[in-house]
C-alpha atoms as a PDB file:
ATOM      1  CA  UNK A   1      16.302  -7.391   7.108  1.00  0.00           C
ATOM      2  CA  UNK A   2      15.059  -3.870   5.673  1.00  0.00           C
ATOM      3  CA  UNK A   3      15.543  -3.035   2.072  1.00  0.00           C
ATOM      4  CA  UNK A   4      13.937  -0.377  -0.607  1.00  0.00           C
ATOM      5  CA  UNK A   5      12.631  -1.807  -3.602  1.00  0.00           C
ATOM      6  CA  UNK A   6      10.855   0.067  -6.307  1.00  0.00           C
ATOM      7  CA  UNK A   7      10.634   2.835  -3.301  1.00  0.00           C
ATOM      8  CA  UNK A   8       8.840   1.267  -0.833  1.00  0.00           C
ATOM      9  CA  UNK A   9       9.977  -0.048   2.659  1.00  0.00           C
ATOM     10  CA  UNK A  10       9.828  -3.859   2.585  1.00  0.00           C
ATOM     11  CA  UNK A  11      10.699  -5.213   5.807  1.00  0.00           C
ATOM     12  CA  UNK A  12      11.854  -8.962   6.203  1.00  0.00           C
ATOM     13  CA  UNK A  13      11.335 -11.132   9.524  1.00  0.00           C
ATOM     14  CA  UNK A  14      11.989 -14.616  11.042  1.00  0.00           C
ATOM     15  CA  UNK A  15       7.905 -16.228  11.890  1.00  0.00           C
ATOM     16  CA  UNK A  16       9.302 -18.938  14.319  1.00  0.00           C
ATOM     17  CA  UNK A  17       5.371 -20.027  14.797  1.00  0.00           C
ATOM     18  CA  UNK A  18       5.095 -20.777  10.612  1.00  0.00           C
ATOM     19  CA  UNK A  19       9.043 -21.405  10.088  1.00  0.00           C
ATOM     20  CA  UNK A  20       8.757 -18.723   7.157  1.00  0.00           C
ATOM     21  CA  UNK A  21      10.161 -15.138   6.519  1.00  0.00           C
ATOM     22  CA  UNK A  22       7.642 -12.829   6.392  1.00  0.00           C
ATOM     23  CA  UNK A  23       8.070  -9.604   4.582  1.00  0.00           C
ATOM     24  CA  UNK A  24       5.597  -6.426   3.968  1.00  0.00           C
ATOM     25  CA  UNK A  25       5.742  -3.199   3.265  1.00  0.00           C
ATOM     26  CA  UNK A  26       4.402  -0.444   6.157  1.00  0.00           C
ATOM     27  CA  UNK A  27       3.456   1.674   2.960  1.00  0.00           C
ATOM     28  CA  UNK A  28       0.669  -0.316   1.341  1.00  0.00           C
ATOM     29  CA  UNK A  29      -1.762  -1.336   4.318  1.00  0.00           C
ATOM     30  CA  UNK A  30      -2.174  -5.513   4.418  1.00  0.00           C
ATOM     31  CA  UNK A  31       0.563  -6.141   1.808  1.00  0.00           C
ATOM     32  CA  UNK A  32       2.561  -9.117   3.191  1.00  0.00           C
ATOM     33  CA  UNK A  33       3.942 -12.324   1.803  1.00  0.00           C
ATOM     34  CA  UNK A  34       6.078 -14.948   3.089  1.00  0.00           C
ATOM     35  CA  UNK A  35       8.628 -17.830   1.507  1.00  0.00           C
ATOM     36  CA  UNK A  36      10.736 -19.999   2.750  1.00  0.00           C
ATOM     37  CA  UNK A  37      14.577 -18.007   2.278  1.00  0.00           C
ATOM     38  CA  UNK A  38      14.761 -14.403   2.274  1.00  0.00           C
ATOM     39  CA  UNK A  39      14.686 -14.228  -1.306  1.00  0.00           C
ATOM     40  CA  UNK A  40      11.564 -15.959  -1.954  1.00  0.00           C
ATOM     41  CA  UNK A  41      10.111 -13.766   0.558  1.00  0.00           C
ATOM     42  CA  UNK A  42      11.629 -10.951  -1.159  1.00  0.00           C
ATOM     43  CA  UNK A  43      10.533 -11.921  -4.335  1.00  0.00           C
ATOM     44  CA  UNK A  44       7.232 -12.621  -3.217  1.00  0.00           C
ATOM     45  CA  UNK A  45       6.290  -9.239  -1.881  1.00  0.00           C
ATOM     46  CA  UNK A  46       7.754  -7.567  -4.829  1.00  0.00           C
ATOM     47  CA  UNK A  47       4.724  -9.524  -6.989  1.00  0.00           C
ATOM     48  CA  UNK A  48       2.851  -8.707  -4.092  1.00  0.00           C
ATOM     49  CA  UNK A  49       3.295  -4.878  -4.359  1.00  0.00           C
ATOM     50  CA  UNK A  50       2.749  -4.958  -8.015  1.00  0.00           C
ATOM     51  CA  UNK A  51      -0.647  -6.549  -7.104  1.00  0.00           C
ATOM     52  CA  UNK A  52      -1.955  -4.318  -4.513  1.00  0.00           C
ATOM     53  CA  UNK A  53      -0.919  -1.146  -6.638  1.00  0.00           C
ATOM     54  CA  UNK A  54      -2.955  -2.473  -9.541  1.00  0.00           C
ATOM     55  CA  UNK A  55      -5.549  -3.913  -7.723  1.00  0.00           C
ATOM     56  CA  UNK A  56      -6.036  -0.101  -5.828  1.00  0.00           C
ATOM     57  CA  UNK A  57      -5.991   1.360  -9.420  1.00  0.00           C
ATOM     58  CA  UNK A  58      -8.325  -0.828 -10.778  1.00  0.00           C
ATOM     59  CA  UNK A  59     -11.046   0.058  -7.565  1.00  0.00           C
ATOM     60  CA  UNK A  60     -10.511   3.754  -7.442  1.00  0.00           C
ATOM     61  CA  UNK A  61      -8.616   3.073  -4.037  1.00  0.00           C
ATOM     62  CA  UNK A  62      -5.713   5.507  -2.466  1.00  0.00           C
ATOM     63  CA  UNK A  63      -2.062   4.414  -3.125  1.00  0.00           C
ATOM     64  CA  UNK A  64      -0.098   5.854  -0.728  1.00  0.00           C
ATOM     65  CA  UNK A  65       3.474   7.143  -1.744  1.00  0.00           C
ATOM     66  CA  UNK A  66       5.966   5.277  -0.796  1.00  0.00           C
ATOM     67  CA  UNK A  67       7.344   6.738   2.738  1.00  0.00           C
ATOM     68  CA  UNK A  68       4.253   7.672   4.094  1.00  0.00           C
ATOM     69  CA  UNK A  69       3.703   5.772   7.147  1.00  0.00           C
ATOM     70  CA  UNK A  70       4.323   8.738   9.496  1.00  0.00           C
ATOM     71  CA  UNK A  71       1.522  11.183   7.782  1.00  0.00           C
ATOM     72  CA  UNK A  72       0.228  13.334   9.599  1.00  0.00           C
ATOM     73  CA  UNK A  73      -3.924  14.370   9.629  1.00  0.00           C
ATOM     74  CA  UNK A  74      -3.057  17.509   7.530  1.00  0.00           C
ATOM     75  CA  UNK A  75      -1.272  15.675   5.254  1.00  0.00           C
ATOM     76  CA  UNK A  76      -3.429  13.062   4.895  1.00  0.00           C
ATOM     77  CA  UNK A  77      -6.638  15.718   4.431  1.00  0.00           C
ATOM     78  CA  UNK A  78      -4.713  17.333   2.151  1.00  0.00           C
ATOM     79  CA  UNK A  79      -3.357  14.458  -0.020  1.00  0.00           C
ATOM     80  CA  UNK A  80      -7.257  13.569  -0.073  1.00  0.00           C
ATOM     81  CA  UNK A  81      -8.103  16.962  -1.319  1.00  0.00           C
ATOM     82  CA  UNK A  82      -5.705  16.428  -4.178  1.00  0.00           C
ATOM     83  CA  UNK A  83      -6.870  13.075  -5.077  1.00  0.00           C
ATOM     84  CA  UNK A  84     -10.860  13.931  -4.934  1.00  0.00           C
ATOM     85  CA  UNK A  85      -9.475  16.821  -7.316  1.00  0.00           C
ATOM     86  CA  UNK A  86      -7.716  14.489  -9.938  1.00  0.00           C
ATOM     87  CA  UNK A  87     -10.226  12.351  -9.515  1.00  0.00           C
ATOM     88  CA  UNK A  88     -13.407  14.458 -10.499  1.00  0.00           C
ATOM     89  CA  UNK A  89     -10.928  15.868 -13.316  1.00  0.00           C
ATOM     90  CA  UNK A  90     -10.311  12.280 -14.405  1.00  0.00           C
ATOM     91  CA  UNK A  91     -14.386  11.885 -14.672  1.00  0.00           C
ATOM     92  CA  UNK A  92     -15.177   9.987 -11.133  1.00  0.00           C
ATOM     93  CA  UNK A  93     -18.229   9.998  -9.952  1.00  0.00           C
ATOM     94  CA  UNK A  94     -19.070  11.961  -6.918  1.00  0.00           C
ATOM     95  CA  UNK A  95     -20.204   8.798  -5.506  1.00  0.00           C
ATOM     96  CA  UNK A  96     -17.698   6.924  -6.475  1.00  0.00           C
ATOM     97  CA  UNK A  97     -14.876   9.649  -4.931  1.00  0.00           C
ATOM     98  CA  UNK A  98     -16.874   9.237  -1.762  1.00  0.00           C
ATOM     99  CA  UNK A  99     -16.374   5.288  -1.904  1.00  0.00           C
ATOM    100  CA  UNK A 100     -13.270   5.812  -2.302  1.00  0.00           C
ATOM    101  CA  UNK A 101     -12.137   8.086   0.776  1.00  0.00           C
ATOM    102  CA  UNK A 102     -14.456   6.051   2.735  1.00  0.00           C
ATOM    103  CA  UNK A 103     -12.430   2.959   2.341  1.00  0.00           C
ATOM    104  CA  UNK A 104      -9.217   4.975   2.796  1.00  0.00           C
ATOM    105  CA  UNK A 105     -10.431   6.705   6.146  1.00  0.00           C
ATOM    106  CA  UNK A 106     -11.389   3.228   7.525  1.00  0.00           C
ATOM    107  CA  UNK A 107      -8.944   2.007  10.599  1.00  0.00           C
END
């Protein structure tokens, strides 16, 4: 099961192993949840979107817009350029824009 919520990809699948749906979203790196139906699992990764979003905010971190999983290195250099800008113009530290795009560049 695939389905777009608040614009990002949240895919749905069968974990035979755990007997739970697992869903996530290829947009925001590590953001998975599970439940028992569909639904829950839907439900659950909706909260768990919200989360990660905030949680990003609140540590400076990249969000990703929702359909990026296919960017390229330009793109990516470039969105960085655009963040470190609105960053520094939103007060950041220098060190704390570096921070930043180090966690981001991480595999």
């Amino acid at each position: 099961m695939e389905k777009m919520m608040a614009k990002n990809k949240i895919v749905i699948t069968w974990n035979e192993t755990d007997g739970v749906f697992i869903a996530k979203t290829p947009d925001l790196p590590g953001c998975m949840a599970h439940g028992d139906t569909e639904e829950s699992a839907l439900r659950n990764i909706e909260e768990a979107i919200g989360l990660w979003i905030d949680t990003a905010r609140n540590c400076g971190d990249f969000i990703p817009e929702p359909g990026n999983d296919d960017i390229t290195t330009a793109e990516f250099d470039s969105l960085i350029a655009k963040t470190r800008q609105q960053a520094a113009e939103a007060g950041m530290r220098e060190s704390d824009i570096q921070d930043a795009i180090k966690r981001v560049r991480k595999p």
